[in-house]
C-alpha atoms as a PDB file:
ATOM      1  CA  UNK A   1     160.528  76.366 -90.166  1.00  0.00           C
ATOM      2  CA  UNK A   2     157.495  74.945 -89.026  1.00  0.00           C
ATOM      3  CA  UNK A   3     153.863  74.432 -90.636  1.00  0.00           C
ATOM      4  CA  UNK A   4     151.021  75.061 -87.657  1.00  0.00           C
ATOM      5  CA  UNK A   5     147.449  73.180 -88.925  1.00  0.00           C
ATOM      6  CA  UNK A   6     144.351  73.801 -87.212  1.00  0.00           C
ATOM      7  CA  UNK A   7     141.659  71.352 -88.259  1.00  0.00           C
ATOM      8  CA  UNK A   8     138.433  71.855 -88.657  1.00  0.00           C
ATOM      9  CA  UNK A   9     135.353  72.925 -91.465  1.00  0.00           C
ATOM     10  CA  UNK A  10     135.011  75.817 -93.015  1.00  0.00           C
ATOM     11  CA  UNK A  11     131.651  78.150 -93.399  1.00  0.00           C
ATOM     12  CA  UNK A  12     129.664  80.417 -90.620  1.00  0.00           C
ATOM     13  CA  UNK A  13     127.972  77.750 -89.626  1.00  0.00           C
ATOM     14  CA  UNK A  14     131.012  75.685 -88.270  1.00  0.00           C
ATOM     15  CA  UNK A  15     132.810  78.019 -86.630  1.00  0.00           C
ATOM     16  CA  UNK A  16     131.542  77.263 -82.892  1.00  0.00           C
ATOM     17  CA  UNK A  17     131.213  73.826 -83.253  1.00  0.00           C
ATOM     18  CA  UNK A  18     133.317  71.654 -81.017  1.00  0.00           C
ATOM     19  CA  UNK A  19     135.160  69.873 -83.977  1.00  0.00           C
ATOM     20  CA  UNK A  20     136.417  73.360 -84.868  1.00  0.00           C
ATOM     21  CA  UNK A  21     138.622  74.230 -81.862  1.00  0.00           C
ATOM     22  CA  UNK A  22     141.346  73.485 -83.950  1.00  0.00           C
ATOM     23  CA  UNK A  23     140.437  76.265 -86.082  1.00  0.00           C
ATOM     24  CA  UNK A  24     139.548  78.300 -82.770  1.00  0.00           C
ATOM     25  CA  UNK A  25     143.191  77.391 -81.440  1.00  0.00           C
ATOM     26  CA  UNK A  26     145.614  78.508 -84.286  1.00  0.00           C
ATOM     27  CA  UNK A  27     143.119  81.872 -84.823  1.00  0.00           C
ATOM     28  CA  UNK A  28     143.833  82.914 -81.564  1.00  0.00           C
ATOM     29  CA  UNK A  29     147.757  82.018 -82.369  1.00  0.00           C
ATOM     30  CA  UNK A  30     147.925  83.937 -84.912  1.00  0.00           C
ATOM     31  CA  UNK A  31     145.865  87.060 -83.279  1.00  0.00           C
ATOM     32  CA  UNK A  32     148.369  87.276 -79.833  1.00  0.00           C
ATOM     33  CA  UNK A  33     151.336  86.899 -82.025  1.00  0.00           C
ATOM     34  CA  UNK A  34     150.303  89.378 -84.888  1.00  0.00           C
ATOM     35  CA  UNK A  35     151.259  86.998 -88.158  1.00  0.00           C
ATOM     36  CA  UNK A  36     150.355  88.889 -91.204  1.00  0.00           C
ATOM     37  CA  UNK A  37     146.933  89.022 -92.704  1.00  0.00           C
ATOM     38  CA  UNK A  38     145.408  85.551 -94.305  1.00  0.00           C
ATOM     39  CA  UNK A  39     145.344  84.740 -97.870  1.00  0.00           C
ATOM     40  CA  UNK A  40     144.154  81.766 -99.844  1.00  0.00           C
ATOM     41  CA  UNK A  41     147.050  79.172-100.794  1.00  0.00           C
ATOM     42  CA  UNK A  42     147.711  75.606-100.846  1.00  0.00           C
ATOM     43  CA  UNK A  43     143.706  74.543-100.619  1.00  0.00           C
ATOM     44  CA  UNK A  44     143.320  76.375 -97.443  1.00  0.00           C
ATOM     45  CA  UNK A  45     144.284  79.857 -95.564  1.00  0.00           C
ATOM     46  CA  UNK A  46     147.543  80.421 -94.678  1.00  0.00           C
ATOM     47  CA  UNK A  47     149.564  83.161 -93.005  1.00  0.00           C
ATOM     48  CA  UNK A  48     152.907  83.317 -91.224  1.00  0.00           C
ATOM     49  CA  UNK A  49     155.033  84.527 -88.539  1.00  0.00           C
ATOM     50  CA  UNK A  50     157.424  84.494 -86.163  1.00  0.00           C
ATOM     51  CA  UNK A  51     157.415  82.502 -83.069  1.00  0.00           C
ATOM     52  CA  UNK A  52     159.964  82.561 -80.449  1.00  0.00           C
ATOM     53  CA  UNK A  53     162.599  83.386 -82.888  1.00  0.00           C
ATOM     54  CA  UNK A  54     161.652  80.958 -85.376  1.00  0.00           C
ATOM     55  CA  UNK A  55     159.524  81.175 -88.423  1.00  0.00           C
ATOM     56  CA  UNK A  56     156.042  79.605 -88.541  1.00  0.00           C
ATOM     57  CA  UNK A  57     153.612  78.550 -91.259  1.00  0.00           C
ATOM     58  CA  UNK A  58     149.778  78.460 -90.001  1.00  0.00           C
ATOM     59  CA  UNK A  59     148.004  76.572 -91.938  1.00  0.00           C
ATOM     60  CA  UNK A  60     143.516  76.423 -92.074  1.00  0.00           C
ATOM     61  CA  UNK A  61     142.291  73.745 -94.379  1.00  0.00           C
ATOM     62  CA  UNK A  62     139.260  74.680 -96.517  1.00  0.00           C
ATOM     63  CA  UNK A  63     138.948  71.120 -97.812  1.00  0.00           C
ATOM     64  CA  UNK A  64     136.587  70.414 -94.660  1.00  0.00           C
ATOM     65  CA  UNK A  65     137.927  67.931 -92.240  1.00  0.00           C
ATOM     66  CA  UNK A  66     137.984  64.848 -93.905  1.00  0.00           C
ATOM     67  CA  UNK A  67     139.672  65.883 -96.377  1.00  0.00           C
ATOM     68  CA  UNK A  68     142.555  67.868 -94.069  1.00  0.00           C
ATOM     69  CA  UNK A  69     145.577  65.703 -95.762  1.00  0.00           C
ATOM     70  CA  UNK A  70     145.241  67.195 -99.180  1.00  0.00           C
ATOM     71  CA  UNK A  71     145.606  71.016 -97.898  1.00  0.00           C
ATOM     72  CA  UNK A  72     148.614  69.904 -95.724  1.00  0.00           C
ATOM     73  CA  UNK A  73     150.741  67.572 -97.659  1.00  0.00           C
ATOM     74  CA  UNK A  74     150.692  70.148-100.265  1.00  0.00           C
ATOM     75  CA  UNK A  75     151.878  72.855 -98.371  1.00  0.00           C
ATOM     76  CA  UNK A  76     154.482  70.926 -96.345  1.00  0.00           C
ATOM     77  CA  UNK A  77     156.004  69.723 -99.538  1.00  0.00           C
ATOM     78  CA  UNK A  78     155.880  73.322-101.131  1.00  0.00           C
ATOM     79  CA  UNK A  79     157.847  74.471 -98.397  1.00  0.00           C
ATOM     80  CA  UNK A  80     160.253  71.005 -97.612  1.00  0.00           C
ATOM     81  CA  UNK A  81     159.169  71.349 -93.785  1.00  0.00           C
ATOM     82  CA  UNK A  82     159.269  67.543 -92.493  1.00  0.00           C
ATOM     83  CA  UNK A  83     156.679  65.918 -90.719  1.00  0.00           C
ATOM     84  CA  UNK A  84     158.111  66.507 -86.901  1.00  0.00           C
ATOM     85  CA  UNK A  85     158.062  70.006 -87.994  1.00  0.00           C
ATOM     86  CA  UNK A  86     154.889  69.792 -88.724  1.00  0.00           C
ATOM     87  CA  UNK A  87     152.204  70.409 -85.535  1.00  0.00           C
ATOM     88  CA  UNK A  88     148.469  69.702 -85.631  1.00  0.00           C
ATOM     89  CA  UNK A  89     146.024  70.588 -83.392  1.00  0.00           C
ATOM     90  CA  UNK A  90     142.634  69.054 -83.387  1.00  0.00           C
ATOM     91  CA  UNK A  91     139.613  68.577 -81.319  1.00  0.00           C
ATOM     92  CA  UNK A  92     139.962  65.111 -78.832  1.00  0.00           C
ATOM     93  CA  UNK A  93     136.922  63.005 -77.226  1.00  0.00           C
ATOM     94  CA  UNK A  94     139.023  61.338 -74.796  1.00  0.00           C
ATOM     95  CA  UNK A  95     139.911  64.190 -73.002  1.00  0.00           C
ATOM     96  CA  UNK A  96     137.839  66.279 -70.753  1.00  0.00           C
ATOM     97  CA  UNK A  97     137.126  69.921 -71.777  1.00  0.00           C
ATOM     98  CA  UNK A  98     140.374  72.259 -71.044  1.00  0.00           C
ATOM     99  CA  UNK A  99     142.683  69.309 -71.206  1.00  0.00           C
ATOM    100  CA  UNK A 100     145.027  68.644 -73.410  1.00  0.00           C
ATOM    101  CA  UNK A 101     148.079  66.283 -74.315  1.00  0.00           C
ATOM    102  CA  UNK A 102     150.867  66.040 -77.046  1.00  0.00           C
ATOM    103  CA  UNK A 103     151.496  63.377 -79.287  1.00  0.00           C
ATOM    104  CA  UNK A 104     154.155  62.520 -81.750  1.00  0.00           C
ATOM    105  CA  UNK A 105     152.910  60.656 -84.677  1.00  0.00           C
ATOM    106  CA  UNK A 106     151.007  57.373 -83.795  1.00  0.00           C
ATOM    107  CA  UNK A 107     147.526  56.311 -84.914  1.00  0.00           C
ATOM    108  CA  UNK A 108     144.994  58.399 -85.626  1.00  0.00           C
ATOM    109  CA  UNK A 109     142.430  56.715 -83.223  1.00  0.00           C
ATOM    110  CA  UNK A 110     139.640  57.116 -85.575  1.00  0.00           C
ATOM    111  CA  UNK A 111     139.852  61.122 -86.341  1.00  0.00           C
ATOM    112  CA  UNK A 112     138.584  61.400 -89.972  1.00  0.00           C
ATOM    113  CA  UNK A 113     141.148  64.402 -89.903  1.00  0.00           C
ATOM    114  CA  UNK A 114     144.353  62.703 -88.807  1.00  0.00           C
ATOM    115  CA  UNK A 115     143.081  60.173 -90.842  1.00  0.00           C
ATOM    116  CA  UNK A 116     143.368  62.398 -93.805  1.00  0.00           C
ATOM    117  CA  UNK A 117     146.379  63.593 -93.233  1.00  0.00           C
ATOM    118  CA  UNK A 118     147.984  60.265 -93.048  1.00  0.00           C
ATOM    119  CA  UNK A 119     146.923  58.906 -95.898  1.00  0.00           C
ATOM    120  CA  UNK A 120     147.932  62.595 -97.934  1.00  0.00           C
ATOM    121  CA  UNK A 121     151.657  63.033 -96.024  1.00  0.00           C
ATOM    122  CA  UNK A 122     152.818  61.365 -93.098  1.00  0.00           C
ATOM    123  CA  UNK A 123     151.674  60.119 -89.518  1.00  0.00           C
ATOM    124  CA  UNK A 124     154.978  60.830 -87.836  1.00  0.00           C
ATOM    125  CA  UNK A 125     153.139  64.704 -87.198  1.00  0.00           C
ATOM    126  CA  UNK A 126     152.881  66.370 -83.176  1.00  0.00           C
ATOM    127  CA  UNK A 127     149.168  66.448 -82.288  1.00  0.00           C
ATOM    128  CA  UNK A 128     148.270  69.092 -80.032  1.00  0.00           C
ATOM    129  CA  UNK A 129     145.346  66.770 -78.582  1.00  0.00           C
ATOM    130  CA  UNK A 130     142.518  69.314 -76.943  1.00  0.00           C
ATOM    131  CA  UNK A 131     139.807  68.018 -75.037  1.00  0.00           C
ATOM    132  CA  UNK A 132     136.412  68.983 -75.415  1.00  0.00           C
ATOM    133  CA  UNK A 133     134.953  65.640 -73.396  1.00  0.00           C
ATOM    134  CA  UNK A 134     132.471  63.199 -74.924  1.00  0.00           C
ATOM    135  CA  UNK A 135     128.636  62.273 -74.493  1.00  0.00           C
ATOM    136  CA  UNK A 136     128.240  59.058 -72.175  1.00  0.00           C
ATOM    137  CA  UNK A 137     126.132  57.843 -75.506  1.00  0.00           C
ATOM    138  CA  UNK A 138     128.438  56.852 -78.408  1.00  0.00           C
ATOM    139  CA  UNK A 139     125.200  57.214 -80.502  1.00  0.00           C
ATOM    140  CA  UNK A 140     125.352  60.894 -79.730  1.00  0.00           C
ATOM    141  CA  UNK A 141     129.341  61.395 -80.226  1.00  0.00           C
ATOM    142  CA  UNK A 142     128.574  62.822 -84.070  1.00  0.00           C
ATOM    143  CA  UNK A 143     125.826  65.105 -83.176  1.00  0.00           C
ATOM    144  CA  UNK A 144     128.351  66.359 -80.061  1.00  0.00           C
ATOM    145  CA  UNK A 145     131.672  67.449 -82.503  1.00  0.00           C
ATOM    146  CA  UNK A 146     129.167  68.911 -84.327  1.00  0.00           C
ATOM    147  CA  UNK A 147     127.087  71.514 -82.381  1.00  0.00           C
ATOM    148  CA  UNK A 148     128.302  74.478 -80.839  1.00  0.00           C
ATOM    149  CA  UNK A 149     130.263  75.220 -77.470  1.00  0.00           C
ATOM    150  CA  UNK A 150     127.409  76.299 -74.958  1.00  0.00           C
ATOM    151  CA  UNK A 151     127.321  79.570 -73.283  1.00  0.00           C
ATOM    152  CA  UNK A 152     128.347  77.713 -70.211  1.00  0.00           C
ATOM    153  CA  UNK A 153     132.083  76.600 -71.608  1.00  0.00           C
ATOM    154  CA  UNK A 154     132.630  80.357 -72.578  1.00  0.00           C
ATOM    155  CA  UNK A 155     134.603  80.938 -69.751  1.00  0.00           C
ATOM    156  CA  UNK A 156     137.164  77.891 -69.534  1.00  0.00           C
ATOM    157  CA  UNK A 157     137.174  77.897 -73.897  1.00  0.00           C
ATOM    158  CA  UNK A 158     138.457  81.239 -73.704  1.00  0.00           C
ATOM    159  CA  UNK A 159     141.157  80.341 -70.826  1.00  0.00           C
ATOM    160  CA  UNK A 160     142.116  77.401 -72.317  1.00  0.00           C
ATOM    161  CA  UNK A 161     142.793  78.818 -75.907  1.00  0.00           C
ATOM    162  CA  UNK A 162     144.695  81.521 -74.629  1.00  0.00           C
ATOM    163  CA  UNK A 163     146.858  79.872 -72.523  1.00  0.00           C
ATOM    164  CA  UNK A 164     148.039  77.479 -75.795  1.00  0.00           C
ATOM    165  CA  UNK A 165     148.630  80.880 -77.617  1.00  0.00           C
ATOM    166  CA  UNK A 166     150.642  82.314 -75.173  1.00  0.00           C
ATOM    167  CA  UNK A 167     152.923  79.689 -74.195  1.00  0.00           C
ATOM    168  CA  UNK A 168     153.052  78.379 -78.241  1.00  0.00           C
ATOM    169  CA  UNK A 169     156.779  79.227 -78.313  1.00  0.00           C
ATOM    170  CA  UNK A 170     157.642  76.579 -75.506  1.00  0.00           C
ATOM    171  CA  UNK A 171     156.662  73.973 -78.634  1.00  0.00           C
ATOM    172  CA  UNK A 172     158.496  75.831 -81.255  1.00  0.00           C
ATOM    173  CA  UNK A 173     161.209  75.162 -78.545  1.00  0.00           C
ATOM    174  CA  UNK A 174     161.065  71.732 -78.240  1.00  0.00           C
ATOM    175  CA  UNK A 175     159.631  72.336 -73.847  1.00  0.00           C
ATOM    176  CA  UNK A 176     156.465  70.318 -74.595  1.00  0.00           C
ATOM    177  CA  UNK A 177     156.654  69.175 -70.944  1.00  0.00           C
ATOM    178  CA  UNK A 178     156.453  73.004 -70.548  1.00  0.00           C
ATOM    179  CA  UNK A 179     154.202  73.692 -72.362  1.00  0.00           C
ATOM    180  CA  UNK A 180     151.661  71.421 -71.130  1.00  0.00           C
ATOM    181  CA  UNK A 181     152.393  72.453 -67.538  1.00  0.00           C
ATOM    182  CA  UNK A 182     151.897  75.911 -68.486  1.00  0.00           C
ATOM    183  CA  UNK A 183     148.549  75.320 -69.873  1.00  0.00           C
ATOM    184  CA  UNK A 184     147.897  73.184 -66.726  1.00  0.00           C
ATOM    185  CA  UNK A 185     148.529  76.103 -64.418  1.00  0.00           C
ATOM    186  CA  UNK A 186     146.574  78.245 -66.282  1.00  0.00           C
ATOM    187  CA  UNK A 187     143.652  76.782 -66.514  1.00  0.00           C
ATOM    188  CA  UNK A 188     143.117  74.955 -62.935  1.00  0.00           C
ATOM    189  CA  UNK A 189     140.825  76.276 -60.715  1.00  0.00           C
ATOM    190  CA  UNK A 190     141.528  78.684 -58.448  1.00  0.00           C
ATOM    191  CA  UNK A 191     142.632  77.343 -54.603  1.00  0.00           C
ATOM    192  CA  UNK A 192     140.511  78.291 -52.012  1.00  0.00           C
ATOM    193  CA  UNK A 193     141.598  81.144 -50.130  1.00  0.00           C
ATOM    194  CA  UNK A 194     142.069  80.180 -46.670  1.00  0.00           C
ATOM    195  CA  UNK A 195     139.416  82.465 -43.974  1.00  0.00           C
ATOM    196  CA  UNK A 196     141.626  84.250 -41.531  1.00  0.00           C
ATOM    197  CA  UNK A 197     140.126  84.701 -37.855  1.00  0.00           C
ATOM    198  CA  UNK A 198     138.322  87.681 -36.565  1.00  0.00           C
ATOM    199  CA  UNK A 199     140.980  90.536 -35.279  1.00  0.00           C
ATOM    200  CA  UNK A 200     141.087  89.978 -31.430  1.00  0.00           C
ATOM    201  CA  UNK A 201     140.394  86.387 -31.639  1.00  0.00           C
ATOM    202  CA  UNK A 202     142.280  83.941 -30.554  1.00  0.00           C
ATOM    203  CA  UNK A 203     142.977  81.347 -33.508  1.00  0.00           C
ATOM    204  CA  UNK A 204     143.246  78.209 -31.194  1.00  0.00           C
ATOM    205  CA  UNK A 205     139.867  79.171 -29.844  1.00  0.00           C
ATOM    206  CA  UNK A 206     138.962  80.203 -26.252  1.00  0.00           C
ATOM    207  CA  UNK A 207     140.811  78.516 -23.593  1.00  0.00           C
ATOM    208  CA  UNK A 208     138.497  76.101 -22.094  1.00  0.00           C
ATOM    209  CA  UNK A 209     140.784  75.473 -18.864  1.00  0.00           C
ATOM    210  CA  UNK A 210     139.953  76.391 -15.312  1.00  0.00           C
ATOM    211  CA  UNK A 211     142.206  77.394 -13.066  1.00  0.00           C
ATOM    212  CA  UNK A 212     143.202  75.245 -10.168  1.00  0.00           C
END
């Protein structure tokens, strides 16, 4: 079994906010592989499903962000699933919008939600690190997590979250390597198709030889 967190805060006003593509992530999970309906449990909202033959626990904290650990250590100990079976996915500064990267346990590099967590159950979790970039002012890093996606990132957000929902399983299967080149493929521009010649024309060009 495995326990699935998304992090981020709860209320309307939240829900577009860059800190919330946690949330954003494990909705659109749970959506493409039709888990049963939420309900309230454990501090948070939970539902579950099956994934790629095994069964999965997702898991919303309502306990806002910094206070993720409480929500999750509860429910992992409910249910006896062990930290590596435990994956989070959170919102990362360090990497650039529609990237992302996997972690197993390590520090929680100053994330007030990892930071939670931590301190509630265990650090030796799999982050599911995605990148929404950072201001070049640290001064405005707080006011960033916490305003909305623009208009503009509509179309790479939606990409990129589908493209973790649909290739999910590959984690449940232990591929991360997989997984994160499946994402990568996804989500990289298109290549440029190459221009083929007029019909009749000769691709080398015109022969610019004179007889002798």
């Amino acid at each position: 079994m495995f326990l699935v967190v998304g992090l981020g805060n709860p209320g309307d006003q939240y829900a577009g906010n860059r800190h919330n593509i946690g949330f954003m992530a494990v909705d659109e999970i749970v959506r493409r592989h039709s888990f049963a309906a939420w309900r309230a449990k454990y501090q948070g909202l939970l539902t579950e499903g099956d994934i790629g033959g095994e069964r999965v626990l997702m898991l919303k904290p309502m306990t806002f962000m910094n206070n993720s650990g409480r929500s999750v250590g509860e429910c992992a100990r409910f249910y006896k699933i062990p930290p590596e079976n435990v994956i989070i996915l959170h919102d990362e500064l360090e990497l650039p919008p529609g990237k992302l990267r996997l972690k197993q346990g390590g520090g929680h590099a100053g994330h007030n939600g990892l930071r939670d967590i931590d301190a509630h159950f265990d650090n030796n979790t799999l982050r599911v690190r995605l990148g929404i970039g950072r201001p070049h002012d640290k001064a405005l890093v707080h006011n960033w997590v916490l305003s909305n996606f623009a208009k503009a990132d509509q179309d790479w957000l939606d990409t990129f979250l589908d493209a973790v929902a649909r290739n999910f399983r590959l984690i449940v299967k232990g591929d991360h390597a997989g997984f994160m080149n499946r994402v990568s493929l996804a989500t990289q521009p298109p290549r440029p198709k190459k221009e083929k010649p007029p019909a009749g024309r000769d691709p080398a060009g015109p022969n610019t030889e004179k007889d002798a």
